[in-house]
ModelCIF file with pLDDT and N, C-alpha, C, O atoms, coordinates in Angstrom:
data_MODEL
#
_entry.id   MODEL 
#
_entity.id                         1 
_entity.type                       polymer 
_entity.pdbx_number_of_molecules   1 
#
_entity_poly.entity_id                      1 
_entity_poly.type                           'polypeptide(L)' 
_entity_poly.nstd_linkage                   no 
_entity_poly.nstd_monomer                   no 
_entity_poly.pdbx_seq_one_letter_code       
;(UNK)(UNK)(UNK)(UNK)(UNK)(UNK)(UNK)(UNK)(UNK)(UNK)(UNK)(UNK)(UNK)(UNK)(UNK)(UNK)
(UNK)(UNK)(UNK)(UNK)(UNK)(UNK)(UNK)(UNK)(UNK)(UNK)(UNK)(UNK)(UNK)(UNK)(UNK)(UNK)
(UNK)(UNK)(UNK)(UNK)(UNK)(UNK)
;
_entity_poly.pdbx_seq_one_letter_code_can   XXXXXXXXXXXXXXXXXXXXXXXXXXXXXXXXXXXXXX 
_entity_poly.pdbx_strand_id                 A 
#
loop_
_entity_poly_seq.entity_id 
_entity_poly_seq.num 
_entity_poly_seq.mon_id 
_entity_poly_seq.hetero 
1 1  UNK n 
1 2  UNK n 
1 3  UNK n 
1 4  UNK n 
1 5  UNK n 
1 6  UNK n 
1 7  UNK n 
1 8  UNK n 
1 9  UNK n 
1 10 UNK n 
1 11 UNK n 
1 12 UNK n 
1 13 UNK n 
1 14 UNK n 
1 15 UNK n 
1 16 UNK n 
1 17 UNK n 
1 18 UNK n 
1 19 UNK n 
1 20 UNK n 
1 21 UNK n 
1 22 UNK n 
1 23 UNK n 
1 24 UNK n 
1 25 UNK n 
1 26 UNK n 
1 27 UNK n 
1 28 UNK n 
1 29 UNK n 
1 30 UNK n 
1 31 UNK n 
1 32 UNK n 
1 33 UNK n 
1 34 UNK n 
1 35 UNK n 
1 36 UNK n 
1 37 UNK n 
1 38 UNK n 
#
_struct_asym.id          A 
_struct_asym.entity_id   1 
#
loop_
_ma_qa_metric.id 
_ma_qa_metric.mode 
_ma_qa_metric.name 
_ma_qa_metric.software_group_id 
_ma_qa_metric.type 
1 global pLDDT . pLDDT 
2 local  pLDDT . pLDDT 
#
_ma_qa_metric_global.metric_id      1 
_ma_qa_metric_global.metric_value   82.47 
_ma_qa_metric_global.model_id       1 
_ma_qa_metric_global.ordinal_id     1 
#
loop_
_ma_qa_metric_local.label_asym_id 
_ma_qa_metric_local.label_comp_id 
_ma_qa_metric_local.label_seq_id 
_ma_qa_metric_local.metric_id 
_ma_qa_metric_local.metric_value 
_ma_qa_metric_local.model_id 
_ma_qa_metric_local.ordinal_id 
A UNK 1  2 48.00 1 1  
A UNK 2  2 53.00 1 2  
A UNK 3  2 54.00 1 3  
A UNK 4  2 51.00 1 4  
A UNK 5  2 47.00 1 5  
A UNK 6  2 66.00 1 6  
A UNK 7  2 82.00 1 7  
A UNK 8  2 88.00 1 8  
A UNK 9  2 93.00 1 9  
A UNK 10 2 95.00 1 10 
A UNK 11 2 96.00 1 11 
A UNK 12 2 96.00 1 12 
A UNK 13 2 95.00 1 13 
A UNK 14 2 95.00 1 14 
A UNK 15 2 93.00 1 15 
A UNK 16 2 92.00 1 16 
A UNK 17 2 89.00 1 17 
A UNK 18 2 85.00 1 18 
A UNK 19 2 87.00 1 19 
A UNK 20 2 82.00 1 20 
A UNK 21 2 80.00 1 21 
A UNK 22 2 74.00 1 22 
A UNK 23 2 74.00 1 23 
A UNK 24 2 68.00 1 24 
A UNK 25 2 65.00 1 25 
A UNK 26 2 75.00 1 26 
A UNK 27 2 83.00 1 27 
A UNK 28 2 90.00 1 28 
A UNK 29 2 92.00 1 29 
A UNK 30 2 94.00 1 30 
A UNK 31 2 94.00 1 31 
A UNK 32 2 94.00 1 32 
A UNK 33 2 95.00 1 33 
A UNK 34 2 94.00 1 34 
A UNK 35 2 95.00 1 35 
A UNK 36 2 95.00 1 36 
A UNK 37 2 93.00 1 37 
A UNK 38 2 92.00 1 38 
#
loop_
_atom_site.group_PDB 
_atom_site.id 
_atom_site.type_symbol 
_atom_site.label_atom_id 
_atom_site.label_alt_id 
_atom_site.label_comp_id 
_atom_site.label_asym_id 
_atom_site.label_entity_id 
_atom_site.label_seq_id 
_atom_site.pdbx_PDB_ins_code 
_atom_site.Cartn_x 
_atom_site.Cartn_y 
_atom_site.Cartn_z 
_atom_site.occupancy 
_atom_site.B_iso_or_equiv 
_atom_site.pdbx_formal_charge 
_atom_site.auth_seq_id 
_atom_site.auth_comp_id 
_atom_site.auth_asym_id 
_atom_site.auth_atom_id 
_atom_site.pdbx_PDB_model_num 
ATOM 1   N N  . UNK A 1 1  ? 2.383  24.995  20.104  1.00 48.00 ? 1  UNK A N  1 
ATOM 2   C CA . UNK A 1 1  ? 2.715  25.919  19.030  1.00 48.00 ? 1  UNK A CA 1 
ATOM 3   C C  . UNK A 1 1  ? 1.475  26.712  18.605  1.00 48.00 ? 1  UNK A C  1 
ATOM 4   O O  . UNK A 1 1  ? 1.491  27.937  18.489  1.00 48.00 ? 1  UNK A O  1 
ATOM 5   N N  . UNK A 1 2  ? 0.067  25.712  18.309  1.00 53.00 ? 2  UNK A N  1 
ATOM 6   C CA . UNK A 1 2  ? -0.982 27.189  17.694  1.00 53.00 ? 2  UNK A CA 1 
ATOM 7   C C  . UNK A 1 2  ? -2.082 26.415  19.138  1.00 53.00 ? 2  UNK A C  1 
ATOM 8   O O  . UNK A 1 2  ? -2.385 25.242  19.357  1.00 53.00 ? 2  UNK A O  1 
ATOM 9   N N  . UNK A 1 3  ? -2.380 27.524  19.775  1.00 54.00 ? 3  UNK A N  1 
ATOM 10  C CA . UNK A 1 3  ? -3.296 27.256  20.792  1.00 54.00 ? 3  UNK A CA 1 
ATOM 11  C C  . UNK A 1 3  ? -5.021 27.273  20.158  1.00 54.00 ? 3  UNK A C  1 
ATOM 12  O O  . UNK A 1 3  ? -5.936 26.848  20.864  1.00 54.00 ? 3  UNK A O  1 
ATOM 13  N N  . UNK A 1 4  ? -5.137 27.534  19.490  1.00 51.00 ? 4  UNK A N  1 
ATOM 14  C CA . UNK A 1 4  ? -6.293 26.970  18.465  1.00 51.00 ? 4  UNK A CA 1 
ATOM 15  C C  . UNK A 1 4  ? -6.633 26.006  18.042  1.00 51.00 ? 4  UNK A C  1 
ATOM 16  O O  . UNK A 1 4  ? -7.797 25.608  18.090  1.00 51.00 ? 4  UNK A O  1 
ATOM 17  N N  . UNK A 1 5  ? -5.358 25.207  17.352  1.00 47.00 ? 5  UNK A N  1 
ATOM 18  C CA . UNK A 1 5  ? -6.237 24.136  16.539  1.00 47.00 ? 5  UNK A CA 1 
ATOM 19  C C  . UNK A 1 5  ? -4.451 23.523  17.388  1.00 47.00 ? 5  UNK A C  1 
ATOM 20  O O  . UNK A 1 5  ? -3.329 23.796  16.961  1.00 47.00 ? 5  UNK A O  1 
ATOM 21  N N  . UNK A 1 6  ? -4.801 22.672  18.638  1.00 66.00 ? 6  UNK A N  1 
ATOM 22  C CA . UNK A 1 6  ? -3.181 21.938  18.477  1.00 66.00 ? 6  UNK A CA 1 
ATOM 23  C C  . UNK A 1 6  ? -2.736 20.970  18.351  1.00 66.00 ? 6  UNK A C  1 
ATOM 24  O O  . UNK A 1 6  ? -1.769 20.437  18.895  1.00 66.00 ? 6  UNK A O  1 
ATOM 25  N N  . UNK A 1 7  ? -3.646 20.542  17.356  1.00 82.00 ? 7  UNK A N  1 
ATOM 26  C CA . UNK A 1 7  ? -3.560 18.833  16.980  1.00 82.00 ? 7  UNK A CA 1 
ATOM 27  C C  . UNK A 1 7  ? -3.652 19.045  15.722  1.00 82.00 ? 7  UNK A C  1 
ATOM 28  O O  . UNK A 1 7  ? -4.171 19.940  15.054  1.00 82.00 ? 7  UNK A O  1 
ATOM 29  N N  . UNK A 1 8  ? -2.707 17.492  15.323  1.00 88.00 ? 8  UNK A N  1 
ATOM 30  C CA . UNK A 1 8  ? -3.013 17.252  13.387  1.00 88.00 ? 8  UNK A CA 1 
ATOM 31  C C  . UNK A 1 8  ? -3.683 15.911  14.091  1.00 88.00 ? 8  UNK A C  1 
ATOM 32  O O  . UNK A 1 8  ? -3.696 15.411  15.216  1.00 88.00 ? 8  UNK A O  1 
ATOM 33  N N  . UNK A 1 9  ? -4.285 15.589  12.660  1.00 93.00 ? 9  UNK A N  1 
ATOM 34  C CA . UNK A 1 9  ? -4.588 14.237  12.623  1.00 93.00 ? 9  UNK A CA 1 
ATOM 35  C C  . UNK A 1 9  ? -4.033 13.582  11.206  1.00 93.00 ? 9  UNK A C  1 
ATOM 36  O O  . UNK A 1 9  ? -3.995 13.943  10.030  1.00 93.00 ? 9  UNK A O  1 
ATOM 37  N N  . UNK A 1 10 ? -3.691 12.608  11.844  1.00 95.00 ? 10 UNK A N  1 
ATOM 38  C CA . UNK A 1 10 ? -2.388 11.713  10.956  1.00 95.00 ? 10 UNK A CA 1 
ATOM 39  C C  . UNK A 1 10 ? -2.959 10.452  10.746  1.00 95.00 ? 10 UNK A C  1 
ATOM 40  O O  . UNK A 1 10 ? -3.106 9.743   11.741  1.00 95.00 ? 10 UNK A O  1 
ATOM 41  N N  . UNK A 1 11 ? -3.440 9.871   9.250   1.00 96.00 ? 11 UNK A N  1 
ATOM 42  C CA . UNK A 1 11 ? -3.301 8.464   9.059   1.00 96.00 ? 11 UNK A CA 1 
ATOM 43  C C  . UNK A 1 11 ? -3.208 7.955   8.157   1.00 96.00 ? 11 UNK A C  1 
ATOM 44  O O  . UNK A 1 11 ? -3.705 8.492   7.167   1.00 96.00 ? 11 UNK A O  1 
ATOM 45  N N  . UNK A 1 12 ? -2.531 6.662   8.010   1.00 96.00 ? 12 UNK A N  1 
ATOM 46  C CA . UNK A 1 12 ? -1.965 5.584   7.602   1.00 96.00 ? 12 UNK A CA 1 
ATOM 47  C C  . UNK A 1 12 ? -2.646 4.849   6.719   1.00 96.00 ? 12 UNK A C  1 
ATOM 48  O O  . UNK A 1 12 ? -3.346 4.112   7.412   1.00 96.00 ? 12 UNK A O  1 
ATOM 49  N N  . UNK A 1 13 ? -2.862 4.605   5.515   1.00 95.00 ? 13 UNK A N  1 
ATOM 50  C CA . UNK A 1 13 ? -3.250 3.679   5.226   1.00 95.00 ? 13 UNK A CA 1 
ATOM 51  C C  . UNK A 1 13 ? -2.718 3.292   3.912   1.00 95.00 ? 13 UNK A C  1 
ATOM 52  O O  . UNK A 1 13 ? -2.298 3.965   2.971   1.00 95.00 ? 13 UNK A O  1 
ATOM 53  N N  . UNK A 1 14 ? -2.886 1.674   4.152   1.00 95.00 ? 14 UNK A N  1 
ATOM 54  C CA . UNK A 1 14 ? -1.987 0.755   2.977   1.00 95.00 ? 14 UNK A CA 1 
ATOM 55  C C  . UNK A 1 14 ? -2.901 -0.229  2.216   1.00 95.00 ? 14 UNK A C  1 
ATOM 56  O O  . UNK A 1 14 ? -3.583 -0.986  2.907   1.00 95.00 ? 14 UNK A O  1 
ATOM 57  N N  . UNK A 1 15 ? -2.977 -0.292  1.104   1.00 93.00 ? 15 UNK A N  1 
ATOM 58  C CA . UNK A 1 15 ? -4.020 -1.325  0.371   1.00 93.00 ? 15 UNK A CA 1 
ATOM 59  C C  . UNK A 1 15 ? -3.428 -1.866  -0.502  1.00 93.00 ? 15 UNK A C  1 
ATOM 60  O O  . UNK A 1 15 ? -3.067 -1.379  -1.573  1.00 93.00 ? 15 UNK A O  1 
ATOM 61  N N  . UNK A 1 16 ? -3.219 -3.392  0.069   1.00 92.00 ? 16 UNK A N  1 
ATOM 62  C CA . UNK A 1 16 ? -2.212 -4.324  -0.742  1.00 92.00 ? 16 UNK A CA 1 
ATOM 63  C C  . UNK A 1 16 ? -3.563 -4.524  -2.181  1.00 92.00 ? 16 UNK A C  1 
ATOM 64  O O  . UNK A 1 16 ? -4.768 -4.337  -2.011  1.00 92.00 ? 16 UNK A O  1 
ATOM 65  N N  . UNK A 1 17 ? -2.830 -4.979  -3.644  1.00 89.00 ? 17 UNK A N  1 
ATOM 66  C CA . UNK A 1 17 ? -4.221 -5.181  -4.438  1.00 89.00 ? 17 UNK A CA 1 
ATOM 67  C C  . UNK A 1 17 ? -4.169 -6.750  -4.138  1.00 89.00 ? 17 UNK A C  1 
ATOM 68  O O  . UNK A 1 17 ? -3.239 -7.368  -3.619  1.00 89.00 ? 17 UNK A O  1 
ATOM 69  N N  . UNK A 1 18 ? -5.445 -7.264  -4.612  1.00 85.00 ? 18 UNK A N  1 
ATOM 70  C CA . UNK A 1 18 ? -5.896 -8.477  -5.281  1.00 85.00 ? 18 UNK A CA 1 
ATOM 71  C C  . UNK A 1 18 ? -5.030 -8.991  -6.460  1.00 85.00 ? 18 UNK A C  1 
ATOM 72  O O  . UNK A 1 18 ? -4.177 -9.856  -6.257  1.00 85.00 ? 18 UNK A O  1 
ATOM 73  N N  . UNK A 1 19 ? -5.209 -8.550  -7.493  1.00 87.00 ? 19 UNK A N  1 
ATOM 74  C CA . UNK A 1 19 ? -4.154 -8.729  -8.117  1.00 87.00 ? 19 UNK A CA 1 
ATOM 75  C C  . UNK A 1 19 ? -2.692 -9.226  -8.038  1.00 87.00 ? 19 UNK A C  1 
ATOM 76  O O  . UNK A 1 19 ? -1.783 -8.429  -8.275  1.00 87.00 ? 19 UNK A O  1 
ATOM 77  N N  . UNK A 1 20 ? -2.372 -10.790 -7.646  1.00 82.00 ? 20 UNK A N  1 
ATOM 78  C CA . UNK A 1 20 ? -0.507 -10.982 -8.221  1.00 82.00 ? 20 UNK A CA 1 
ATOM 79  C C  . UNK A 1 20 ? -0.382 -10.953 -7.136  1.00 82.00 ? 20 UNK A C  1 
ATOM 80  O O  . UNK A 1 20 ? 0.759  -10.566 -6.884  1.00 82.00 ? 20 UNK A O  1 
ATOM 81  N N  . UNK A 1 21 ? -1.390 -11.319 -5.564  1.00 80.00 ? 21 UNK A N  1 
ATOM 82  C CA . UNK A 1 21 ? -0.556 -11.278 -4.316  1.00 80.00 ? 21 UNK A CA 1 
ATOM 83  C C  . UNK A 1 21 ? -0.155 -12.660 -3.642  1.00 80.00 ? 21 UNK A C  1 
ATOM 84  O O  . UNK A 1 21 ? -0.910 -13.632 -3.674  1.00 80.00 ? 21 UNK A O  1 
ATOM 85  N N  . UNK A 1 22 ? 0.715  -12.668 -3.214  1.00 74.00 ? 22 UNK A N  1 
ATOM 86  C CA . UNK A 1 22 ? 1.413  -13.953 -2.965  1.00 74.00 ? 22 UNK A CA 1 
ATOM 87  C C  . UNK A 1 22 ? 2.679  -13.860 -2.251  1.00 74.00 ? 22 UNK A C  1 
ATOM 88  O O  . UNK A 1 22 ? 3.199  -12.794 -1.922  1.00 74.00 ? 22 UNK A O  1 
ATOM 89  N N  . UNK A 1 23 ? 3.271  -15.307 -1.970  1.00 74.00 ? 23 UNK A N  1 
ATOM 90  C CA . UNK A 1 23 ? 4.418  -15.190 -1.147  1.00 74.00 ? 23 UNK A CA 1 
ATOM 91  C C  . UNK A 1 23 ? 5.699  -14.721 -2.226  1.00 74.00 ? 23 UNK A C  1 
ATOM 92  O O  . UNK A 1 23 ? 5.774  -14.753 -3.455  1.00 74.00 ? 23 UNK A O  1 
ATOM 93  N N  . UNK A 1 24 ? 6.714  -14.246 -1.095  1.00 68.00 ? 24 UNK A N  1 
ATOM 94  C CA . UNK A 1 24 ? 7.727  -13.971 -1.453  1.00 68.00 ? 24 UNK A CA 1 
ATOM 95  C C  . UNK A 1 24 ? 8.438  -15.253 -1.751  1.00 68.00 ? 24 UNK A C  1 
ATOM 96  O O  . UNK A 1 24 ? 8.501  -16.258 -1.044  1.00 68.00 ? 24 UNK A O  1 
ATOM 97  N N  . UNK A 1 25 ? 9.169  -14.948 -3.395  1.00 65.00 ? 25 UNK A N  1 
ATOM 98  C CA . UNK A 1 25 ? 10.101 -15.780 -4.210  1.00 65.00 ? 25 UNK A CA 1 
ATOM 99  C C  . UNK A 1 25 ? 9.064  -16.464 -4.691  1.00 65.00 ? 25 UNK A C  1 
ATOM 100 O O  . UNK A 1 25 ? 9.486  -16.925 -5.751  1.00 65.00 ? 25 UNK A O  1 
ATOM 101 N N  . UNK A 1 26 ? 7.383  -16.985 -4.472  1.00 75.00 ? 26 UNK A N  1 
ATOM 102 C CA . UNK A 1 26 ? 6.455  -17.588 -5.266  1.00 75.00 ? 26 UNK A CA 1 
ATOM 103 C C  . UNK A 1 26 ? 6.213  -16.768 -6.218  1.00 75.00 ? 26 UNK A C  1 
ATOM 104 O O  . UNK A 1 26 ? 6.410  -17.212 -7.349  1.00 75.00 ? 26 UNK A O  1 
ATOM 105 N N  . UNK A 1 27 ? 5.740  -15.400 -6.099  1.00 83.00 ? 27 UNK A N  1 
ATOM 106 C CA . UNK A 1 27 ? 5.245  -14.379 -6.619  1.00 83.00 ? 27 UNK A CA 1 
ATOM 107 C C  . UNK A 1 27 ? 5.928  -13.342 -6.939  1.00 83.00 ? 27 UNK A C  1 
ATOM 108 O O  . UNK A 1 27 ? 6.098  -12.397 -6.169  1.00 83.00 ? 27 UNK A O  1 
ATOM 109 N N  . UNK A 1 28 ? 6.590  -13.434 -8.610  1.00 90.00 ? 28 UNK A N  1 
ATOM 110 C CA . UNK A 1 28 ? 7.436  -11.886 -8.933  1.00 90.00 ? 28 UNK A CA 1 
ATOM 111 C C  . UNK A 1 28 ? 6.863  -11.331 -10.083 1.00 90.00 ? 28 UNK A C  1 
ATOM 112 O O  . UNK A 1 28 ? 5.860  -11.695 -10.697 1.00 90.00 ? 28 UNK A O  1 
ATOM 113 N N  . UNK A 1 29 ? 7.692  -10.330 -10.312 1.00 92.00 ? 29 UNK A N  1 
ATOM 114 C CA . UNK A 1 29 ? 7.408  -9.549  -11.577 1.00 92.00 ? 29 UNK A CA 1 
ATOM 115 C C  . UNK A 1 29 ? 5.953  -9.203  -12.392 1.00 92.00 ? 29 UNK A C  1 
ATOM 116 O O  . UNK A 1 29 ? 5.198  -8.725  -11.546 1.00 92.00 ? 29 UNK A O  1 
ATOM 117 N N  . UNK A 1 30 ? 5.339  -9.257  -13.592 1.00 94.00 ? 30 UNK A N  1 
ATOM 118 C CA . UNK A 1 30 ? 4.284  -8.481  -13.773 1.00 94.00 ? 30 UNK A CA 1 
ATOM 119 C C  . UNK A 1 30 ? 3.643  -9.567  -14.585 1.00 94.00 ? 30 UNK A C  1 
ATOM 120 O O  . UNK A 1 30 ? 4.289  -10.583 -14.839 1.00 94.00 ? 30 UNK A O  1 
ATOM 121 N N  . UNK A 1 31 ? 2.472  -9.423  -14.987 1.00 94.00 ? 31 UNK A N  1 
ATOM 122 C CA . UNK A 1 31 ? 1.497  -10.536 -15.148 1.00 94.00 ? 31 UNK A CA 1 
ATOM 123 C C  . UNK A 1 31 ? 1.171  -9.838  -16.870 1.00 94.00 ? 31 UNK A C  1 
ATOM 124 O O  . UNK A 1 31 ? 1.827  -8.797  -16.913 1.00 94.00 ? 31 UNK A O  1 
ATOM 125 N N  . UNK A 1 32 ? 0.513  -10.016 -18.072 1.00 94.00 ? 32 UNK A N  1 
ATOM 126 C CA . UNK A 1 32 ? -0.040 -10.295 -19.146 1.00 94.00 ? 32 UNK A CA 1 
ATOM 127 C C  . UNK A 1 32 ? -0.973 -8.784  -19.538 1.00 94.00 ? 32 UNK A C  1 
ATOM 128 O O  . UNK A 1 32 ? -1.314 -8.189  -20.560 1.00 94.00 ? 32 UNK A O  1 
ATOM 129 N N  . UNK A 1 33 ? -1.170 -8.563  -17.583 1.00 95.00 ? 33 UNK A N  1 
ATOM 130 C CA . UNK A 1 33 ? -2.180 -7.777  -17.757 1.00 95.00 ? 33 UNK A CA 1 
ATOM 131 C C  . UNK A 1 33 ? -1.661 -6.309  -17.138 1.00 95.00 ? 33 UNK A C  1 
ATOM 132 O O  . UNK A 1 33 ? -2.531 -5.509  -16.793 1.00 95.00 ? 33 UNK A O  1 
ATOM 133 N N  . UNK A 1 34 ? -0.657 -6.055  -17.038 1.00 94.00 ? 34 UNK A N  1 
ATOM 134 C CA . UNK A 1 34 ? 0.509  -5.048  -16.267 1.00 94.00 ? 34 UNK A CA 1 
ATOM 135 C C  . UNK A 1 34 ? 0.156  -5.528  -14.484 1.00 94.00 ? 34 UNK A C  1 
ATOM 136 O O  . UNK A 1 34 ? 0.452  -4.631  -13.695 1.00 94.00 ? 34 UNK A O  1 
ATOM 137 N N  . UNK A 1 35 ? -0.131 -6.164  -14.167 1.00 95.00 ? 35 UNK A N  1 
ATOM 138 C CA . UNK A 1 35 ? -0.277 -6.339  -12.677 1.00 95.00 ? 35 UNK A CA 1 
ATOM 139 C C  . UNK A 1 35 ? 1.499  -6.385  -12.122 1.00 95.00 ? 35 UNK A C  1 
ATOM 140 O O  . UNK A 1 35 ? 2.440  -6.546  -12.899 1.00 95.00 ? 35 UNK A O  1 
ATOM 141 N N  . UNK A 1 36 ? 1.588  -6.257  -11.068 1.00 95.00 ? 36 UNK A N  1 
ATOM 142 C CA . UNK A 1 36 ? 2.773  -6.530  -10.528 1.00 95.00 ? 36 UNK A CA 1 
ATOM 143 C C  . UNK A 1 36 ? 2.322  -7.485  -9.374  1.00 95.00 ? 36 UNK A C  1 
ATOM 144 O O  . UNK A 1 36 ? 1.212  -7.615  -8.859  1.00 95.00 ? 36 UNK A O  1 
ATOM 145 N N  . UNK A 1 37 ? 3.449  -8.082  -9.134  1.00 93.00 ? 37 UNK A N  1 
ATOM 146 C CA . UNK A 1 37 ? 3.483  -8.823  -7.523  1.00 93.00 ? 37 UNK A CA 1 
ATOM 147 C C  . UNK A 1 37 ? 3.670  -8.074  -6.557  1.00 93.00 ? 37 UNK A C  1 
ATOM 148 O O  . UNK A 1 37 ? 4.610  -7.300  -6.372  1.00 93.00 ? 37 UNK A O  1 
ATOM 149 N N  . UNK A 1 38 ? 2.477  -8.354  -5.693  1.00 92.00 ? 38 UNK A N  1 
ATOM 150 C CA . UNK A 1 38 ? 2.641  -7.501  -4.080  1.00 92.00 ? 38 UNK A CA 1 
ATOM 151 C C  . UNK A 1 38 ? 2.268  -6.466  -4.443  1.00 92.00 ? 38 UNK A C  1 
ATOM 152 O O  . UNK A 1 38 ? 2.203  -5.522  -3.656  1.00 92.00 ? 38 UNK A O  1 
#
């Protein structure tokens, strides 16, 4: 399509927090401090 530039560059990224992380059904809803689970 543009013979100039004919690439995107595409990426991904995901950053679970520290905060409230844990297994599923161990770890729900929000903590004292607004944290959430997961």
């Amino acid at each position: 399509v543009d013979d100039i530039h004919p690439t995107f560059l595409v990426a991904l990224i995901s950053r679970r927090s520290r905060h409230r992380a844990g297994m599923r059904y161990k770890r729900r809803g929000v903590d004292k401090n607004g944290n959430v689970a997961n």
